[in-house]
N, C-alpha and C. Protein backbone atom coordinates (compact mmCIF):
# COMPACT_ATOMS: atom_id res chain seq x y z
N UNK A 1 48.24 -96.60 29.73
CA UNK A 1 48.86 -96.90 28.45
C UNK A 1 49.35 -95.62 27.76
N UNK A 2 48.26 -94.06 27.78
CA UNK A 2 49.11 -93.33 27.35
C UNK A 2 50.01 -92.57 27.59
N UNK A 3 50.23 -92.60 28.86
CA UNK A 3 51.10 -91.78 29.72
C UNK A 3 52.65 -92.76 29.22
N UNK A 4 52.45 -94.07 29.31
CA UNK A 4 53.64 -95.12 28.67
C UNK A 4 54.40 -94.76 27.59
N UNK A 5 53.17 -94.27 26.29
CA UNK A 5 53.16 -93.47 25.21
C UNK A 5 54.30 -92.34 25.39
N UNK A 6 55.50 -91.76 25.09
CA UNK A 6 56.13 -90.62 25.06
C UNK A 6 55.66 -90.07 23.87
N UNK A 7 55.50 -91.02 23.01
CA UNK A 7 55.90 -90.91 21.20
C UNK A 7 54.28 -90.00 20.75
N UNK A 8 53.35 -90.89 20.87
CA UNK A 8 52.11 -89.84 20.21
C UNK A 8 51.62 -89.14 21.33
N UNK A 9 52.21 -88.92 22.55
CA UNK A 9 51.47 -88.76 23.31
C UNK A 9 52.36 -87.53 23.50
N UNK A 10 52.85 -86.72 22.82
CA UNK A 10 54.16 -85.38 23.09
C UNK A 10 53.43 -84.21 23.49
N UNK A 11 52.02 -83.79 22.81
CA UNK A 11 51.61 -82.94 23.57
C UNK A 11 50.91 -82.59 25.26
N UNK A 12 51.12 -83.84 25.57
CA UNK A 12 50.58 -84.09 26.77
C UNK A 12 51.65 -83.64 27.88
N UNK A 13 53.31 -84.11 27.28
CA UNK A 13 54.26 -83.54 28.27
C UNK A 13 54.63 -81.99 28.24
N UNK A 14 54.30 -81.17 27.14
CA UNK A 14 54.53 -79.72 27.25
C UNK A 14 53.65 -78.82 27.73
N UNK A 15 51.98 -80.21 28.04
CA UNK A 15 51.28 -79.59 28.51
C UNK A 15 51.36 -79.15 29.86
N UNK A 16 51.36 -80.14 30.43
CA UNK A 16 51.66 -80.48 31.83
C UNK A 16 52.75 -79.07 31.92
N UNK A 17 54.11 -79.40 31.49
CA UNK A 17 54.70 -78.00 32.02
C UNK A 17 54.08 -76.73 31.41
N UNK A 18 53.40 -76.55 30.68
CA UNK A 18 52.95 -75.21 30.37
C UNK A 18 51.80 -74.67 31.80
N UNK A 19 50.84 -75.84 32.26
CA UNK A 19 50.07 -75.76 33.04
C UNK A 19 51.08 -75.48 34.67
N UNK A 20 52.05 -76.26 34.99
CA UNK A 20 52.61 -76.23 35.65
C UNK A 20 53.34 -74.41 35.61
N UNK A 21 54.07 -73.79 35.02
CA UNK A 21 54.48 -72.92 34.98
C UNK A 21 53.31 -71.34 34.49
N UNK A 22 52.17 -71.82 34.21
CA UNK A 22 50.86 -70.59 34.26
C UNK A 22 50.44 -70.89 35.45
N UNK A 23 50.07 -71.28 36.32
CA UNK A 23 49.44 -71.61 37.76
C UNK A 23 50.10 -70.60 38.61
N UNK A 24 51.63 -70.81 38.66
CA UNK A 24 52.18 -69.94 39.83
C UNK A 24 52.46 -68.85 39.08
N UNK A 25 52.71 -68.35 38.04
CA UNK A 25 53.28 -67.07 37.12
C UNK A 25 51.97 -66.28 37.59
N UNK A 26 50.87 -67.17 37.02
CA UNK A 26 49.17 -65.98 37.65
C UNK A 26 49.25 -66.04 38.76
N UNK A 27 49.19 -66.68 39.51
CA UNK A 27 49.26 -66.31 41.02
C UNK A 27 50.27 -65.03 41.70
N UNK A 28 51.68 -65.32 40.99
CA UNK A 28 52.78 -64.46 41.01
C UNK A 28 52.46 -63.08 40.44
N UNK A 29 51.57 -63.01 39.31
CA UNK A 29 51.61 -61.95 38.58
C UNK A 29 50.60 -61.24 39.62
N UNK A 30 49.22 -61.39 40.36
CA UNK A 30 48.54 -60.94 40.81
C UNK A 30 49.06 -60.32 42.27
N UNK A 31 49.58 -61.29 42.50
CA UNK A 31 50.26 -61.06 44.05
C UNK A 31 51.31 -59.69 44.14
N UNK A 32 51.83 -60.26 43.31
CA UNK A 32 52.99 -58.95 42.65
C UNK A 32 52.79 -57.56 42.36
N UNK A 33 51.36 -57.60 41.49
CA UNK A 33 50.73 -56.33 40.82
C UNK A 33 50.66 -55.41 42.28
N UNK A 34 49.69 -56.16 42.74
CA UNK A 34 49.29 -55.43 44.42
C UNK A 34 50.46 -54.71 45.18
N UNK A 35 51.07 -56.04 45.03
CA UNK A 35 52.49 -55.52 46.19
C UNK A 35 53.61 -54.69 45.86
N UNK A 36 53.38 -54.84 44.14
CA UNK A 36 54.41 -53.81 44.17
C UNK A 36 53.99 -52.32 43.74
N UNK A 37 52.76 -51.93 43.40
CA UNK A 37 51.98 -50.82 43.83
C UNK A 37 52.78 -49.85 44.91
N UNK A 38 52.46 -50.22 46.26
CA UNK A 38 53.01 -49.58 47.42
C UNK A 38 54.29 -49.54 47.40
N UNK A 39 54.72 -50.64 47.30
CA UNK A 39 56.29 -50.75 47.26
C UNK A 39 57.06 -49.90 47.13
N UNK A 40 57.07 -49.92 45.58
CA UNK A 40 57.94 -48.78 44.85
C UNK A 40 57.74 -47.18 45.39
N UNK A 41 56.32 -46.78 45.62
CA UNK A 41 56.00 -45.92 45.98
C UNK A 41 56.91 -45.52 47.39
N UNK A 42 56.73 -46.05 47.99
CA UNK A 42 57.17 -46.07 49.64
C UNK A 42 58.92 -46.36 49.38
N UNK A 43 59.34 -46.77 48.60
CA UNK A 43 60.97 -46.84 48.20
C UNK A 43 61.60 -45.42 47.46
N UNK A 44 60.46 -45.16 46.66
CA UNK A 44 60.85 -43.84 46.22
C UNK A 44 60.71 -42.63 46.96
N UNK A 45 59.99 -42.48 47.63
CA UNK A 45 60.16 -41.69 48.86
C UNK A 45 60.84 -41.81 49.64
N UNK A 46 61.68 -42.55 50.40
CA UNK A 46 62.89 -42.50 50.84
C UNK A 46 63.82 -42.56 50.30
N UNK A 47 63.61 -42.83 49.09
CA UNK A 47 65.20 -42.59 48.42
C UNK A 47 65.29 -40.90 48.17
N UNK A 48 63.86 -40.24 48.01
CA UNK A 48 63.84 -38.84 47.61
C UNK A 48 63.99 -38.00 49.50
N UNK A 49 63.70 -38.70 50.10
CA UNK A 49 64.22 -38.42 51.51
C UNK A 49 65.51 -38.50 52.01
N UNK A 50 66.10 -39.22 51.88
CA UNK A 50 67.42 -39.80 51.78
C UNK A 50 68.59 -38.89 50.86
N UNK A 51 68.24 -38.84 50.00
CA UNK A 51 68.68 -37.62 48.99
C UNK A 51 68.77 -35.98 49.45
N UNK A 52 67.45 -35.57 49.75
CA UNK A 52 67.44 -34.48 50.13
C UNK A 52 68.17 -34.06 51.87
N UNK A 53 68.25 -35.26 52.52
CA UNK A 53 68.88 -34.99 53.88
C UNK A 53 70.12 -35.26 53.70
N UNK A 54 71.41 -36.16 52.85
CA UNK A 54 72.43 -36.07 52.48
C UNK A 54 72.49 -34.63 51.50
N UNK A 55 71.50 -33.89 50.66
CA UNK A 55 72.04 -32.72 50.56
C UNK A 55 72.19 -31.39 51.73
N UNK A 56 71.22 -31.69 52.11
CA UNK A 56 70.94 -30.56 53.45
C UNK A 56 72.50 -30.88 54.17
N UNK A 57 72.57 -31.93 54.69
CA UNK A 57 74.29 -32.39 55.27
C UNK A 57 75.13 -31.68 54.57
N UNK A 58 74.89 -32.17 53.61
CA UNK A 58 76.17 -31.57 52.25
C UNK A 58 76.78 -30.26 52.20
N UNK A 59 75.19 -29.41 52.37
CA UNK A 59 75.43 -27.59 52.43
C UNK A 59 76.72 -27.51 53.79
């Protein structure tokens, strides 16, 4: 009957998507933290590799 309800029952549908969209965002946020740790690290070093051997070329 209250799910039938749209009318008094309104906080129940923003709940659902609020719950729906914190579930994977934390999951995302944790997964992410980790992974992008190394990441960047290991990107910035070849870009600072990459850099310095197009200058060495350059000379």
């Amino acid at each position: 009957m209250s799910a039938d309800s749209p009318g008094p029952q309104g906080a129940s549908d923003p709940r659902e998507k609020f719950r729906h969209l914190d579930a994977p965002l934390a999951a995302d946020q944790i997964t992410t933290s980790q992974d992008v740790s190394p990441i960047p690290n290991e990107k910035d070093d070849r870009l600072r590799e990459t850099e310095w051997l197009l200058r060495v070329a350059s000379s």
